[in-house]
Protein backbone atom coordinates (compact mmCIF):
# COMPACT_ATOMS: atom_id res chain seq x y z
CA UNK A 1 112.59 -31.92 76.01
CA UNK A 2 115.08 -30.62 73.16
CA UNK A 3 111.50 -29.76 71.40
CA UNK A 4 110.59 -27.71 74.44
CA UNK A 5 113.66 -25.98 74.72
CA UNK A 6 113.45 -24.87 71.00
CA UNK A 7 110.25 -23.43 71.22
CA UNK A 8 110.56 -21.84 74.27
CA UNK A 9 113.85 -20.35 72.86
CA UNK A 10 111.87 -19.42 69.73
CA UNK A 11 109.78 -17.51 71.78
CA UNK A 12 112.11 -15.77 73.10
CA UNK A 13 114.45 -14.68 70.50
CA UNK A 14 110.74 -13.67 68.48
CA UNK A 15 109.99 -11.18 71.57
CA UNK A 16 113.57 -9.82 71.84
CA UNK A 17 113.35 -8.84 67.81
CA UNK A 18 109.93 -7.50 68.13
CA UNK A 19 110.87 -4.96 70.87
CA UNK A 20 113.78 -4.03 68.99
CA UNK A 21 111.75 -3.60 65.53
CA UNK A 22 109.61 -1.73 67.87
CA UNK A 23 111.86 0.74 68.88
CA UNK A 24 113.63 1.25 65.43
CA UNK A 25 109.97 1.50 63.71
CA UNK A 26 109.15 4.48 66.87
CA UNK A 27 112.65 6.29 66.17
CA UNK A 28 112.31 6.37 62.64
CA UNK A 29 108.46 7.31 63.04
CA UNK A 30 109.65 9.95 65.33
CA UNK A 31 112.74 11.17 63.22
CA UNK A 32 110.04 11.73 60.09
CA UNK A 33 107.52 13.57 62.52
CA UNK A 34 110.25 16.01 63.30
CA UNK A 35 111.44 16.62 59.82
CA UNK A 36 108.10 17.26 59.08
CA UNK A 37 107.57 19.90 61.43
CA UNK A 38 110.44 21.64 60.99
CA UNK A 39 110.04 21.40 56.96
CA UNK A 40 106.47 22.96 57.57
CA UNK A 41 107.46 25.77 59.88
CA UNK A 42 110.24 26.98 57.62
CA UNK A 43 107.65 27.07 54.51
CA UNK A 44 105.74 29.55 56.89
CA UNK A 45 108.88 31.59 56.61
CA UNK A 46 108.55 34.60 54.37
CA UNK A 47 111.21 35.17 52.28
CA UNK A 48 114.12 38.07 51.99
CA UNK A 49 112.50 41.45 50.18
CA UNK A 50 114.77 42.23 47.13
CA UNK A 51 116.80 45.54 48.09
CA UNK A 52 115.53 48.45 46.74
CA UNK A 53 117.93 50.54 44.48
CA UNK A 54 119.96 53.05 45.00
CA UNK A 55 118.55 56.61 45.60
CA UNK A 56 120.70 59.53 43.40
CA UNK A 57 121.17 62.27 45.00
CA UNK A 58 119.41 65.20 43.98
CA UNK A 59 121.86 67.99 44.39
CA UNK A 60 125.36 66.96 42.44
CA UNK A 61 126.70 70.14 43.42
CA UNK A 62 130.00 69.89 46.52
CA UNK A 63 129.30 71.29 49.96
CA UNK A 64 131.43 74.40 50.91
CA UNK A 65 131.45 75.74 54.17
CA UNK A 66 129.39 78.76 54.80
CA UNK A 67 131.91 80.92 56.64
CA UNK A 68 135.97 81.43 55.81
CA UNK A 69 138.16 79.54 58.18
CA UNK A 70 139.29 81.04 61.55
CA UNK A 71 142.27 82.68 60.17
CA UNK A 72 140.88 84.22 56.79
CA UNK A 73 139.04 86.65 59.56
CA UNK A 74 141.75 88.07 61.29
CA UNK A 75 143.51 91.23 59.55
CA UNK A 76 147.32 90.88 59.86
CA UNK A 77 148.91 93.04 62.53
């Protein structure tokens, strides 16, 4: 009887831990899959072009307006 019990109870607690290991082992099996993936698409990735530098400008000289201002054309009177 107590013999019984025990095994029966054995059996038990043995299928109980296996589903659990089950579903740890599938997480963790999952968890890596996804890493994966995501590691692998971001290699694909290309990465940022250096910037180019700086273009000089090829006239130094200041910019002056072509025609007087509004008042330098009026005569005084």
């Amino acid at each position: 009887m107590v013999q019984d019990f025990r095994q029966k109870k054995s059996l038990e607690c043995r299928e109980i831990l296996l589903r659990e290991a089950e579903e740890i082992v599938d997480s963790l099996l999952l968890t890596e899959a996804t890493d994966a993936m995501s590691d692998s698409l971001s290699r694909l990735r290309p990465s940022r072009p250096v910037q180019p530098p700086a273009i000089l400008p090829i006239d130094s000289l200041k910019v002056h307006p072509l025609f007087g201002s509004p008042d330098s054309g009026k005569k005084g009177g």
